[in-house]
Protein backbone atom coordinates (compact mmCIF):
# COMPACT_ATOMS: atom_id res chain seq x y z
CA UNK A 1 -16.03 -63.90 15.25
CA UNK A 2 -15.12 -61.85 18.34
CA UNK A 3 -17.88 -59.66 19.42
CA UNK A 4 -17.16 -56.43 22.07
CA UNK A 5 -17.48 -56.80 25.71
CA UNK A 6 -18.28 -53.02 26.09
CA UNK A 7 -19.55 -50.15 24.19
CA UNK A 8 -16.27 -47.89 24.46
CA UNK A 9 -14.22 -50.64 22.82
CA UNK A 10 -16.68 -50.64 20.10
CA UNK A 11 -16.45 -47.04 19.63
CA UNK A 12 -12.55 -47.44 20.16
CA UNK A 13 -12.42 -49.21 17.03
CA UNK A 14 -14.49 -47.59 15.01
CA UNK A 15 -12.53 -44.14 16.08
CA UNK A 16 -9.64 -45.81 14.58
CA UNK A 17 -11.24 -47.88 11.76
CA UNK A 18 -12.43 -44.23 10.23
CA UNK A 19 -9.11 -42.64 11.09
CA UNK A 20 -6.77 -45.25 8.55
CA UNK A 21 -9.83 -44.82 6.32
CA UNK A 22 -9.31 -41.00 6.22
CA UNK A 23 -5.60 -41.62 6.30
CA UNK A 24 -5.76 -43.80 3.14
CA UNK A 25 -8.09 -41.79 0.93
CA UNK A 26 -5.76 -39.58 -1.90
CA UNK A 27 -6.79 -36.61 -3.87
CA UNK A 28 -6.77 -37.22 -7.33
CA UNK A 29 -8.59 -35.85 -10.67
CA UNK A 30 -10.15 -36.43 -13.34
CA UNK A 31 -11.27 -35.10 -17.00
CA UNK A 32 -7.88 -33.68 -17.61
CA UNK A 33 -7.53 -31.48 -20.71
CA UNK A 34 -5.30 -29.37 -21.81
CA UNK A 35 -5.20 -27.05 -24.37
CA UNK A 36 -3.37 -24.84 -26.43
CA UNK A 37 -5.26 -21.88 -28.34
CA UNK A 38 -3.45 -19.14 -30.89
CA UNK A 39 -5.07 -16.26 -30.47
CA UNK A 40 -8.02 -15.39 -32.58
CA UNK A 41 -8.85 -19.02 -32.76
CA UNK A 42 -12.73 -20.04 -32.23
CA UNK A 43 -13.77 -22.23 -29.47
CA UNK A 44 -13.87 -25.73 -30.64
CA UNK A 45 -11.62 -26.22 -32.87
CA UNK A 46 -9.27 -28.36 -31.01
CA UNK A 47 -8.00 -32.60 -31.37
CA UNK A 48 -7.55 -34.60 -28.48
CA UNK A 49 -3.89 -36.42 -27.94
CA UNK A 50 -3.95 -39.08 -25.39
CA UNK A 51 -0.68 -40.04 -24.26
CA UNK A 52 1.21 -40.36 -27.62
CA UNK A 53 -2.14 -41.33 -29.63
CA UNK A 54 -2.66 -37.91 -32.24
CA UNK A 55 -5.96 -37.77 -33.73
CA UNK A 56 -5.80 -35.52 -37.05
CA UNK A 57 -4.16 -32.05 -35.86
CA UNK A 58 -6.29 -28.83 -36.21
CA UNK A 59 -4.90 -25.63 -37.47
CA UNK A 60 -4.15 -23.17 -34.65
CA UNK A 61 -5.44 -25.18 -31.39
CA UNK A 62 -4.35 -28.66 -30.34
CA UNK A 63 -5.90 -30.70 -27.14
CA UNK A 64 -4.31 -32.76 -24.98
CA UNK A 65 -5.87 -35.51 -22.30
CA UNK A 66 -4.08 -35.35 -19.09
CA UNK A 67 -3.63 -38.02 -16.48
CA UNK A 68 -2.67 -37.87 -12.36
CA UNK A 69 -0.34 -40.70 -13.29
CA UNK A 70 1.80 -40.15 -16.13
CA UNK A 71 2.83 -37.26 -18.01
CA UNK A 72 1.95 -36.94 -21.80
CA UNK A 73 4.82 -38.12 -23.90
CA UNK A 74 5.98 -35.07 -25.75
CA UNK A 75 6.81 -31.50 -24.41
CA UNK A 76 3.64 -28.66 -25.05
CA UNK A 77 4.78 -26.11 -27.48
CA UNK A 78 3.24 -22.61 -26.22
CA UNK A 79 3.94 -19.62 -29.10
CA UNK A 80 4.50 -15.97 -27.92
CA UNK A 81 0.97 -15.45 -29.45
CA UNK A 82 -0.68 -19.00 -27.64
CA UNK A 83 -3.07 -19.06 -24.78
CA UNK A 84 -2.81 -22.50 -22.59
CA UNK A 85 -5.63 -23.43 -21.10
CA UNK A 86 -6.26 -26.72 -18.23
CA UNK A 87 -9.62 -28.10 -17.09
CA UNK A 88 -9.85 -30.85 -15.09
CA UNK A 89 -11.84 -32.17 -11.80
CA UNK A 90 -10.65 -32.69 -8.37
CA UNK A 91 -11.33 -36.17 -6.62
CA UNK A 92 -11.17 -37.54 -3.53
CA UNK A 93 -11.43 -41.45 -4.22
CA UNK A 94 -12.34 -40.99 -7.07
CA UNK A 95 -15.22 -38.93 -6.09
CA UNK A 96 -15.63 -35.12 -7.18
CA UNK A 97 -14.91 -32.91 -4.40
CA UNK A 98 -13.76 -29.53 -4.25
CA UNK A 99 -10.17 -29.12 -2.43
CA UNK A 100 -8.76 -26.34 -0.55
CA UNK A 101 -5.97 -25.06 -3.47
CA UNK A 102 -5.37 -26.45 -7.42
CA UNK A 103 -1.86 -25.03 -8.90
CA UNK A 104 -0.03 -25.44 -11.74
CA UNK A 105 3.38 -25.52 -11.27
CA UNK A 106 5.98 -24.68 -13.85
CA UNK A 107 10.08 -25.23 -12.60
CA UNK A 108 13.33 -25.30 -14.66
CA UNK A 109 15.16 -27.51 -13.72
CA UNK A 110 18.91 -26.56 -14.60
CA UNK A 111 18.28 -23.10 -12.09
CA UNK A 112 15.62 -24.51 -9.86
CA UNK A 113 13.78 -21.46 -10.21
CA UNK A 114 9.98 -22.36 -10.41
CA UNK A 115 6.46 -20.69 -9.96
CA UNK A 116 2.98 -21.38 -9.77
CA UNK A 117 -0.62 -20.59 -10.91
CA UNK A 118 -3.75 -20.97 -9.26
CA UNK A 119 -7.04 -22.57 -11.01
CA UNK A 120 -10.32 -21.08 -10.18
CA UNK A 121 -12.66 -23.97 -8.32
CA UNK A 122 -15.70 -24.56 -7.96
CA UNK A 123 -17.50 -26.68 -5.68
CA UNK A 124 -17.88 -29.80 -7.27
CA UNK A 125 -14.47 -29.92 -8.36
CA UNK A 126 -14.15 -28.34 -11.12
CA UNK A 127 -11.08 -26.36 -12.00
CA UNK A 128 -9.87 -24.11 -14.63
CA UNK A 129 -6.76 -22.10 -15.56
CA UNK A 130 -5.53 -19.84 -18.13
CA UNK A 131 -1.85 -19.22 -18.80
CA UNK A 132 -0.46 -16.72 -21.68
CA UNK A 133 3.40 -16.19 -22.66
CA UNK A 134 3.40 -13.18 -21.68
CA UNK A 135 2.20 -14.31 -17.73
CA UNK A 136 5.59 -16.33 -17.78
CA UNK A 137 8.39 -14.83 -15.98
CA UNK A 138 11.66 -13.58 -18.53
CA UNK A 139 14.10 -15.96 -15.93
CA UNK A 140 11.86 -19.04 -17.23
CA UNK A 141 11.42 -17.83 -20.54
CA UNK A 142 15.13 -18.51 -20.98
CA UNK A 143 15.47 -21.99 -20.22
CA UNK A 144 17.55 -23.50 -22.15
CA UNK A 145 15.20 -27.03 -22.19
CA UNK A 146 11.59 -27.44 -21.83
CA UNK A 147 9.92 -26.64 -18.16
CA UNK A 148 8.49 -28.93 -16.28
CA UNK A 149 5.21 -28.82 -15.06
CA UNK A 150 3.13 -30.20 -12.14
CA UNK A 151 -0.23 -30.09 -11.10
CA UNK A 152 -0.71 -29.63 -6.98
CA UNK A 153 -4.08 -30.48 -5.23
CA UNK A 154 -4.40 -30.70 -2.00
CA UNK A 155 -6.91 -29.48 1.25
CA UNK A 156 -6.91 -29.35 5.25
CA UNK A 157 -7.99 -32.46 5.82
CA UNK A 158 -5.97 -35.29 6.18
CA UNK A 159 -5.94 -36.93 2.42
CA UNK A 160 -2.88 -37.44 0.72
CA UNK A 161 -2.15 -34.16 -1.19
CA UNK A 162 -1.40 -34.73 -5.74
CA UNK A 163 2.04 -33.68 -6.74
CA UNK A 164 1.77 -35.00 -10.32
CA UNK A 165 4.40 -34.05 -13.05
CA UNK A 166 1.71 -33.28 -15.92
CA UNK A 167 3.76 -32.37 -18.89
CA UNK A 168 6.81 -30.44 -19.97
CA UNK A 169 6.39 -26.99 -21.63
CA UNK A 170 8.22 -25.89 -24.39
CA UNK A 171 7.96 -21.82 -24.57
CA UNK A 172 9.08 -20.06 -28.05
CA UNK A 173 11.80 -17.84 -27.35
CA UNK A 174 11.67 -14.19 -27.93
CA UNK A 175 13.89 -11.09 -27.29
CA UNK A 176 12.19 -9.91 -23.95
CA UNK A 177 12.98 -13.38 -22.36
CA UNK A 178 16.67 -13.41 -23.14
CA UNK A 179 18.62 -13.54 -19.72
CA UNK A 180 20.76 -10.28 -21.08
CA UNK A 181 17.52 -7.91 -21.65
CA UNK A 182 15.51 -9.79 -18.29
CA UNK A 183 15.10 -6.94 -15.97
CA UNK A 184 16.50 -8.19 -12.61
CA UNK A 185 14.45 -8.75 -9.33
CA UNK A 186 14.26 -6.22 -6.46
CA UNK A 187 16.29 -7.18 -3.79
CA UNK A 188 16.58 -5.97 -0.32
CA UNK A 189 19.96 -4.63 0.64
CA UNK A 190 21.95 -1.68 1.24
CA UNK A 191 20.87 1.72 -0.53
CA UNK A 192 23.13 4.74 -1.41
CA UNK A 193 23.38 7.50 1.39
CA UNK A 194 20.72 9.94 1.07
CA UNK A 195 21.91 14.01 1.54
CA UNK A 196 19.42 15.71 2.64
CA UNK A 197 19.81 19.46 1.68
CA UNK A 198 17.47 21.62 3.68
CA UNK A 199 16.33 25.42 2.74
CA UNK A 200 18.16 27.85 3.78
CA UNK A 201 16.68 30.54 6.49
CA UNK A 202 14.52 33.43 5.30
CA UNK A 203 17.11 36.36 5.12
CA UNK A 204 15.89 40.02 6.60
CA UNK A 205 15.18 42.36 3.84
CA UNK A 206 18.33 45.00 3.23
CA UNK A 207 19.12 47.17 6.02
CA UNK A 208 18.59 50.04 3.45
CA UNK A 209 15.17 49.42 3.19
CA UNK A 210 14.82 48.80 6.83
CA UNK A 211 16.29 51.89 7.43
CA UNK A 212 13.95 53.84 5.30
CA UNK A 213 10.89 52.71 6.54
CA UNK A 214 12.13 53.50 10.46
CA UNK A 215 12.77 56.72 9.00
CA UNK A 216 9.95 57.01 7.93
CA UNK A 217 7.97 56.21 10.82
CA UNK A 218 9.75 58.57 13.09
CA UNK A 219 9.18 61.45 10.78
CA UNK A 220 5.78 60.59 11.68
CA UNK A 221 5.75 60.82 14.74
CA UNK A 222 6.29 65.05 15.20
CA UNK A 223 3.41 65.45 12.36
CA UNK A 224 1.50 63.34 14.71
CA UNK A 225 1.99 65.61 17.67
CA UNK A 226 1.67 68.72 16.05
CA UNK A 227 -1.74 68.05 14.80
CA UNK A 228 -2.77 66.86 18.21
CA UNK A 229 -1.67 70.45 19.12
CA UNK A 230 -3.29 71.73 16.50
CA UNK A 231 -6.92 69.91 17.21
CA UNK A 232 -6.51 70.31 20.72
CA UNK A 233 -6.08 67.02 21.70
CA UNK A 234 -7.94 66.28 25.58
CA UNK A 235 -5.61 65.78 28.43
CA UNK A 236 -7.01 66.90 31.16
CA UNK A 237 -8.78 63.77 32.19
CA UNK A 238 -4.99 61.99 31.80
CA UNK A 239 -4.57 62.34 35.94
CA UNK A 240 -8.30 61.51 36.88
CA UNK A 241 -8.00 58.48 34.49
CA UNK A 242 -4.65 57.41 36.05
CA UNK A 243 -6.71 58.36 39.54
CA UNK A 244 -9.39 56.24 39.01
CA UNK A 245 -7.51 53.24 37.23
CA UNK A 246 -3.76 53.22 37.88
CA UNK A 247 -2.84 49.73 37.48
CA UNK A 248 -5.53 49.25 34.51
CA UNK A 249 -4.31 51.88 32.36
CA UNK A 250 -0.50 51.26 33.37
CA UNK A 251 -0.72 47.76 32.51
CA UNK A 252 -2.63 48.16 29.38
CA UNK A 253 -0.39 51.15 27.74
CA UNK A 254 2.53 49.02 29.29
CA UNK A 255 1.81 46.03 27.40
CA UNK A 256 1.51 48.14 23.94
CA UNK A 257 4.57 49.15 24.29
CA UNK A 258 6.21 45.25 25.63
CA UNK A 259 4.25 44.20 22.40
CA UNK A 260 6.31 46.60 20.23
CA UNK A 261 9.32 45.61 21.99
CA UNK A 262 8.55 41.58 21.05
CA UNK A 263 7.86 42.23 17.40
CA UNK A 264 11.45 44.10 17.37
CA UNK A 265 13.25 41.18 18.99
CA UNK A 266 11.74 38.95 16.73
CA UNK A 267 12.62 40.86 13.64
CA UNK A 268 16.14 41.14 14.57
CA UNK A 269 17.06 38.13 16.61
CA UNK A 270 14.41 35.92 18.04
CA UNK A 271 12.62 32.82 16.01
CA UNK A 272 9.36 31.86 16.04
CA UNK A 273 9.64 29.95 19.30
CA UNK A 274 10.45 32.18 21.18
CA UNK A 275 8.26 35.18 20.27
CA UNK A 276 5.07 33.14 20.54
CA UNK A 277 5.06 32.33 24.45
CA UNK A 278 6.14 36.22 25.33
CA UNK A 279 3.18 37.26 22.97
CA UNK A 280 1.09 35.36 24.39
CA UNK A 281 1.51 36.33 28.11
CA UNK A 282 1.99 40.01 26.75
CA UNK A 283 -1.55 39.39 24.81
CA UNK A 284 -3.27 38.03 27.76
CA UNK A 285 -2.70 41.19 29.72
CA UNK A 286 -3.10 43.51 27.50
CA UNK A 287 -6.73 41.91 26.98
CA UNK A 288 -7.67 41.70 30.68
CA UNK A 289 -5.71 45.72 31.54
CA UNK A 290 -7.60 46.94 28.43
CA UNK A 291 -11.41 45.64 29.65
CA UNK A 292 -10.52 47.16 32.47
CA UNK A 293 -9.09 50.33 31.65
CA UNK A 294 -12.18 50.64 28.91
CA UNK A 295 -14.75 49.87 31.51
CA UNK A 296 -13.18 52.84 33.55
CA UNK A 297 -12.95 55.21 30.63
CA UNK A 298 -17.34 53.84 30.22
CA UNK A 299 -18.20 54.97 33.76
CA UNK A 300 -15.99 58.35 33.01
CA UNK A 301 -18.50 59.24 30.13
CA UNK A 302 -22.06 58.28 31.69
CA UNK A 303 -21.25 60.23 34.76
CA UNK A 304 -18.79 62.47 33.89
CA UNK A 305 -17.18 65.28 36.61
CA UNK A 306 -18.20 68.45 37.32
């Protein structure tokens, strides 16, 4: 017997002594059972077939015994009506152990289309899966032989994954799964050209009506003065005002008026864009030439002249 010289080559070969140990170990499983239940059918009413050997069959549930190593002998007849159901338990050596994913892979074989279900796991290996006719795609449902199915287990570390053909499936046609009535998959790829057909401006109201509301105002405009005239409307302190005030007052009765002039333009020609920005600046010194002009018109009345 050769004993080590040195501690590192000890740990040197124990490194790689557990590393072809890890390397070797497979995942496996046990407990495989498979079932297949019509619906409305109690829970435990099921016989057990173990590859080929029938015990005496059950009406509406039979129970099959699966293996990681060879497939049962005869195809798995699932009705439109039949629930199948798996159960089995994950191993690593041969020891329960809960893996990373458990599917159940179904594939035909003539198209090479093919997809998968997941079991739900627990953590000491456990795993259990449900499949219905209905869960079955139509493109599968059309087969023309019996699918193939395959159970996958397999985790992170670095055991040898289970790719084990289980058993074939045998689905019971219907009318939804014939390839003529199978509603085809989405596919990326060029759409038809979308016309995009936008609302049309907002038209001005008639001129006729326009016309009679101008009218209107004008006409307004002489009963306006004559009952000024008529009241005896206050000028006199126009000049002291103007006096006291010029460019307040100016500005402010200037603005009113640049106002009007903005709404008009924007009735008749401009868009929204552009009356905004000239209301604004019009707005902001109308405010500050009013305050003003109000403060002066204030002083006017606590001390007014003599």
């Amino acid at each position: 017997m050769r004993y080590f010289r040195s501690p590192l080559g000890a740990f040197i070969f124990i490194a790689v002594a557990g590393l072809a140990q890890a390397a070797s170990s497979t995942w496996g499983f046990e407990d495989g059972s498979l079932t297949v239940q019509a619906k409305g059918t109690g829970v435990g009413a099921g016989a057990k077939e173990k590859y080929g050997q029938s015990c005496p069959e059950i009406l509406f549930q039979k129970s099959f015994l699966l293996s990681s190593t060879k497939p049962l002998p005869k195809p798995v007849k699932l009705g439109a009506t039949d629930t199948l159901k798996i159960s089995l338990t994950a191993t690593e050596d041969r020891k329960p152990k809960q893996p990373h994913q458990v599917f159940l892979a179904i594939k035909d074989s003539n198209s090479g289309l093919e997809t998968s279900y997941a079991f739900s796991v627990k953590e000491n290996g456990k795993s259990k899966a449900e499949l219905t006719h209905k869960e079955i795609p139509g493109q599968l449902l059309a087969a023309s032989q019996p699918l193939k199915a395959t159970l996958i287990i397999a985790s992170f570390d670095n055991a040898k994954g289970l790719i084990s053909h289980a058993f074939d499936l045998n689905v019971a046609s219907s009318s939804a799964g014939s390839s003529s009535d199978t509603e085809k998959p989405l596919r990326y790829g060029k759409l038809p050209e979308i016309h995009h057909i936008f609302r049309a401006d907002p038209k001005s109201p008639p001129k006729i009506i326009s016309l009679v509301f101008t009218a209107a105002v004008v006409a307004a405009l002489p009963i306006l003065f004559i009952v000024w005239i008529t009241l005896g409307a206050n000028t006199s302190y126009l000049s002291l005002a103007l006096s006291n005030a010029p460019i307040s007052h100016t500005l402010f009765f200037g603005s009113i008026v640049a106002l009007e002039a903005i709404f008009f333009l924007y009735y008749t020609s401009w868009n929204l864009f552009q009356t905004l920005p000239a209301a604004a600046a019009v707005g902001s010194i109308a405010f500050f030439s009013g305050s003003r002009a109000l403060t002066e018109v204030q002083k006017r009345r606590l001390n007014p002249p003599r």
